[in-house]
Every structure is written in C-alpha cells, then in structure tokens.
Protein backbone atom coordinates (compact mmCIF):
# COMPACT_ATOMS: atom_id res chain seq x y z
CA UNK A 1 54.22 -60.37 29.07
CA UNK A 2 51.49 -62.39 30.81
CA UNK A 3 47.96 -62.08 30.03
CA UNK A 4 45.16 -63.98 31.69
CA UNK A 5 41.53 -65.53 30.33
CA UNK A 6 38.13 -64.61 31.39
CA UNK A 7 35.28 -65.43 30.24
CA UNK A 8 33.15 -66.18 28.65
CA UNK A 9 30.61 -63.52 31.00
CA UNK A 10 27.27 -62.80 29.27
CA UNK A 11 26.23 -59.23 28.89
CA UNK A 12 22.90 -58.37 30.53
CA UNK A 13 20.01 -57.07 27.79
CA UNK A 14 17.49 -54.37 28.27
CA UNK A 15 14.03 -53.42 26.68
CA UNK A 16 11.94 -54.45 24.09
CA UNK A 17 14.46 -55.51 21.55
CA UNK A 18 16.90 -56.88 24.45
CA UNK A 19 20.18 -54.53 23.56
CA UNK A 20 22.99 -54.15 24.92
CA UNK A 21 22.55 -51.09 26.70
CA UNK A 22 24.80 -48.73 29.22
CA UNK A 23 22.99 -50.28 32.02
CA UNK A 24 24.96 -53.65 30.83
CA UNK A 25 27.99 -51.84 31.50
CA UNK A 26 26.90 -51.28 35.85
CA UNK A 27 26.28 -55.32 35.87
CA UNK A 28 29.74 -56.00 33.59
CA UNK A 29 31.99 -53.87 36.05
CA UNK A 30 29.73 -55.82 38.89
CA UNK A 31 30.22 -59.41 37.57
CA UNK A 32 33.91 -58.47 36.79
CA UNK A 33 34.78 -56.77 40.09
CA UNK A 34 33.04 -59.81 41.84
CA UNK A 35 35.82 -61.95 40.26
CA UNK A 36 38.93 -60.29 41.21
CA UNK A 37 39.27 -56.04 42.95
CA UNK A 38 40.13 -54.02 39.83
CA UNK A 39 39.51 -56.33 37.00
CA UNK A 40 37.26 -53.81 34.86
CA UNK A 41 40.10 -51.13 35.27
CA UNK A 42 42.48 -53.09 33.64
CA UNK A 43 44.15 -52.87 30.86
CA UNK A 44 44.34 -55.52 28.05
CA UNK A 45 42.26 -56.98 25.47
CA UNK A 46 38.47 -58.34 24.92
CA UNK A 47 36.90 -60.54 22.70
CA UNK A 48 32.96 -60.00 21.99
CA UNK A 49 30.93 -63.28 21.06
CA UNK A 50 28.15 -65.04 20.50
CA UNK A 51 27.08 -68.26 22.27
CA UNK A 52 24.59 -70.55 20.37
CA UNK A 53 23.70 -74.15 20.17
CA UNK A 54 26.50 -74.78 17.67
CA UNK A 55 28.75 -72.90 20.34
CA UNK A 56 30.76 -69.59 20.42
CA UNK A 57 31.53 -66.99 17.39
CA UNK A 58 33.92 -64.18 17.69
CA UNK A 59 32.12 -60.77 16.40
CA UNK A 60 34.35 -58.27 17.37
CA UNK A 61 38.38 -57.40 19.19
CA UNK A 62 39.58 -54.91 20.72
CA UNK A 63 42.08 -53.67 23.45
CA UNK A 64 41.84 -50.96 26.31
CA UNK A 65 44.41 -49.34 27.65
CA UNK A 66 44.18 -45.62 28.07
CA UNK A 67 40.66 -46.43 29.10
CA UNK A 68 39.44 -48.99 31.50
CA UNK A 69 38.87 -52.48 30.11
CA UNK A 70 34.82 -52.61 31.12
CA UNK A 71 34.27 -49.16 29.86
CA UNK A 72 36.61 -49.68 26.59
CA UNK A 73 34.58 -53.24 25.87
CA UNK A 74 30.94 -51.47 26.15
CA UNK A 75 31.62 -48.42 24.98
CA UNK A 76 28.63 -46.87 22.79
CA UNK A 77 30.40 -47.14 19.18
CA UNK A 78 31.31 -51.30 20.61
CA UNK A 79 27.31 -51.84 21.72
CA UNK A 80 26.39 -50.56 18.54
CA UNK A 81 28.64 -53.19 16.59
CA UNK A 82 27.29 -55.83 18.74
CA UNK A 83 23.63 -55.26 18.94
CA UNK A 84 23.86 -55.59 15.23
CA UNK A 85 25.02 -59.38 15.45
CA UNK A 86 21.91 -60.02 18.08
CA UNK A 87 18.93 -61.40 17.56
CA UNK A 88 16.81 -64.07 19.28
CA UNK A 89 18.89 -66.62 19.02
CA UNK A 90 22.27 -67.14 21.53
CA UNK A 91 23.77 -65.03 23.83
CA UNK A 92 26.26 -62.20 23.87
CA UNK A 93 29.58 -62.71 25.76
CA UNK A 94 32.81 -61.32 26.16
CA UNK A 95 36.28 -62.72 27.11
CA UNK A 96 38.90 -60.68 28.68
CA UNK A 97 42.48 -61.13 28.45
CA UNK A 98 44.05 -58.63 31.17
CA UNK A 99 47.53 -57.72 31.38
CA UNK A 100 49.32 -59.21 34.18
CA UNK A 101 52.44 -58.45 35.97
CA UNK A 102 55.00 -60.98 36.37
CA UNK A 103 53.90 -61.93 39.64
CA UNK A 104 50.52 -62.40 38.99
CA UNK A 105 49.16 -59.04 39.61
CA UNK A 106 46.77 -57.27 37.10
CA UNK A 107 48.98 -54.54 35.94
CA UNK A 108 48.12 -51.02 36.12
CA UNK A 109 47.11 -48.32 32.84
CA UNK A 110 50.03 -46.65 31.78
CA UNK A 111 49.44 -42.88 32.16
CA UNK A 112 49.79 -40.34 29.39
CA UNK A 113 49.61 -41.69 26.21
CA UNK A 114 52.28 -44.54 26.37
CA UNK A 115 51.50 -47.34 24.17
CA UNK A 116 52.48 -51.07 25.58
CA UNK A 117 53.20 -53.09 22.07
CA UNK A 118 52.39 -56.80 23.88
CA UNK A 119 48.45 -55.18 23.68
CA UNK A 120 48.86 -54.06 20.20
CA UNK A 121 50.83 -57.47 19.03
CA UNK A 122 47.72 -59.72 21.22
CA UNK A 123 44.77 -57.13 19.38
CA UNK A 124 46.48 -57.96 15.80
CA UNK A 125 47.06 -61.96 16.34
CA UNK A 126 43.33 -62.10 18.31
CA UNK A 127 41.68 -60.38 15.32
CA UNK A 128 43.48 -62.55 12.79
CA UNK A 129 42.22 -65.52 14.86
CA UNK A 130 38.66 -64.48 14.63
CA UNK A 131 38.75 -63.41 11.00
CA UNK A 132 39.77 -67.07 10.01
CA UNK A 133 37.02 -68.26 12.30
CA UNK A 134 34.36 -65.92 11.11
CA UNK A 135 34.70 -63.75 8.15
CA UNK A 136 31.95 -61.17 9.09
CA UNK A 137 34.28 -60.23 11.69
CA UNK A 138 33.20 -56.29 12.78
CA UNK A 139 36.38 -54.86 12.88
CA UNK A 140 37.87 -52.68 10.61
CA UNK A 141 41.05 -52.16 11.76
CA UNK A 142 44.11 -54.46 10.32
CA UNK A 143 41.04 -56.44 8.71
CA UNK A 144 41.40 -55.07 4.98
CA UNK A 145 45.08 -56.49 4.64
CA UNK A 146 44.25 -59.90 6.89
CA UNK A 147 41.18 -60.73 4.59
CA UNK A 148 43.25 -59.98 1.18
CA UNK A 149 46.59 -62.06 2.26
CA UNK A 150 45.86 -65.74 1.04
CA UNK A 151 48.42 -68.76 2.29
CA UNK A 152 47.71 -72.26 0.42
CA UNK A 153 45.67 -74.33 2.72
CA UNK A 154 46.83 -72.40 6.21
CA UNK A 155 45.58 -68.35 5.93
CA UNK A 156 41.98 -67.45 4.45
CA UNK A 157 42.20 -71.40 2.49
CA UNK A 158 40.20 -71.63 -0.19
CA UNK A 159 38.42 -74.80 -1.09
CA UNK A 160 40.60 -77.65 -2.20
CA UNK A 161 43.47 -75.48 -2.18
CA UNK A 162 45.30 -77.51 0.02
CA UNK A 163 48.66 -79.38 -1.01
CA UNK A 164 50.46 -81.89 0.30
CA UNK A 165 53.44 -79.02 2.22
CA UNK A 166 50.66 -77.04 3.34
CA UNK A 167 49.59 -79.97 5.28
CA UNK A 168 52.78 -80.15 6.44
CA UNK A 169 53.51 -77.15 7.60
CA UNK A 170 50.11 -76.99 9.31
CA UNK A 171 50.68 -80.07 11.14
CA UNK A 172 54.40 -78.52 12.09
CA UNK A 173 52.46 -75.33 13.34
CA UNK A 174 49.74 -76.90 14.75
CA UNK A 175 50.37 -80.36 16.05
C-alpha cells in the first residue's frame, strides 16, 4: 500500500478567539483541491499539529475513510480537540497521508462499510509515533494500552533507564 505526505497546510482561524471554525473547512478543501483534483475526498490518514518557534507538535491522529479526508480531519468533535491546544502562540496544521494506488493515483473510498487494514495499521503506528513525541496526545483510542506498555530505553523510556542492549537495539532499529 502506498500512501503519500502533505503538509504541513495551516488551518485558517475565525473570530475573536481565532478557532478553528467550519468556515476553515471551505478554505482546507480549497487549499487541498488546489494541490491535486480530489485530494480532500480521499481516503487515508491526518495528522493535526502545532507549529511554533521550537517547531512542530503532533496533537491529534486520525484516519477517514467512509468519510472524506477534509471533512473527517475538521469535523466538529476534531475542531473541538484542537481549539483546545490553541492559543496565541504557533499555528495549527495538518498533514495528510492519502491512500494511493499503485500507479500513483489517489485511490477511491471503499463503499459500504468495508474496512482497508493498511489505514487502520498507519492510524495505530502514527498515533504511537506522536504519543512518544508528545504525551498529551488527544486521542483516546489505542492510547490507554500505548501509554501503559514501557520498553527499557526504546518505548515510553524513562529517565536513565537506558542499558547498554537497549542502545543497541535502538541503533539496529534506528540507524
């Protein structure tokens, strides 16, 4: 399965306290349609973030697939979740990672309620990325048993619990 990257594109904000609002939904589909015909129908996965000075923070992960991937990314119960991570500082952004056919193409929604397991592997290992990269992560889903499993100095390390084979292996894993 082939997914592609983009991103980061920063959500528009609206009114006095500058949310993210469903009018930053017209200008996503927009910015997204503007960067390749049928983009924010897709189907695949999204990453929410924030941009700062000290760079980008995943807040939230998610996947669409039986709705379209603009619509599934600002969708009222997502804005919520990410207007609570806002404030005057940085900017809020979102990556998308659509599904892609083997030629290239972005491939279409399934119809009916089939289920295509590369999304739900990419949601699980994206949400386990951001979880070691920011523990305030705003999921909830497959959060509870990533923030309880501990590895020695590679998964949710704890402060000089490193050894010498964890080391090891991280340097195996990631050169």
């Amino acid at each position: 399965m082939d997914f592609g990257v983009i991103g980061p594109i920063k959500l528009s904000r609206h009114g006095k306290k500058r949310l993210i609002t469903a009018d930053s939904i017209k200008e996503l589909i927009e910015e997204l349609e503007s960067k390749e015909e049928g983009l924010s129908e897709a189907c695949g996965c999204y990453v929410f973030a924030k941009q700062t000075g000290k760079g980008l923070m995943p807040w939230y992960v998610g996947q669409a697939c039986k709705r379209p991937l603009a619509a599934e990314a600002l969708n009222p119960s997502n804005r919520e979740k990410y207007n609570t991570v806002l404030d005057a500082k940085g900017s809020p952004v979102l990556f998308f990672l659509p599904l892609r056919t083997p030629s290239g193409k972005l491939r279409k929604r399934p119809k009916g309620v089939g289920r295509i397991h590369a999304l739900d592997f990419l949601e699980r290992w994206l949400i386990a990325a951001a979880l070691e990269r920011n523990q305030k992560l705003k999921n909830s889903k497959e959060t509870a048993f990533l923030r309880t499993i501990h590895v020695t100095g590679i998964l949710n390390a704890r402060k000089g619990g490193s050894t010498k084979a964890s080391r090891d292996l991280s340097r195996t894993l990631w050169p």
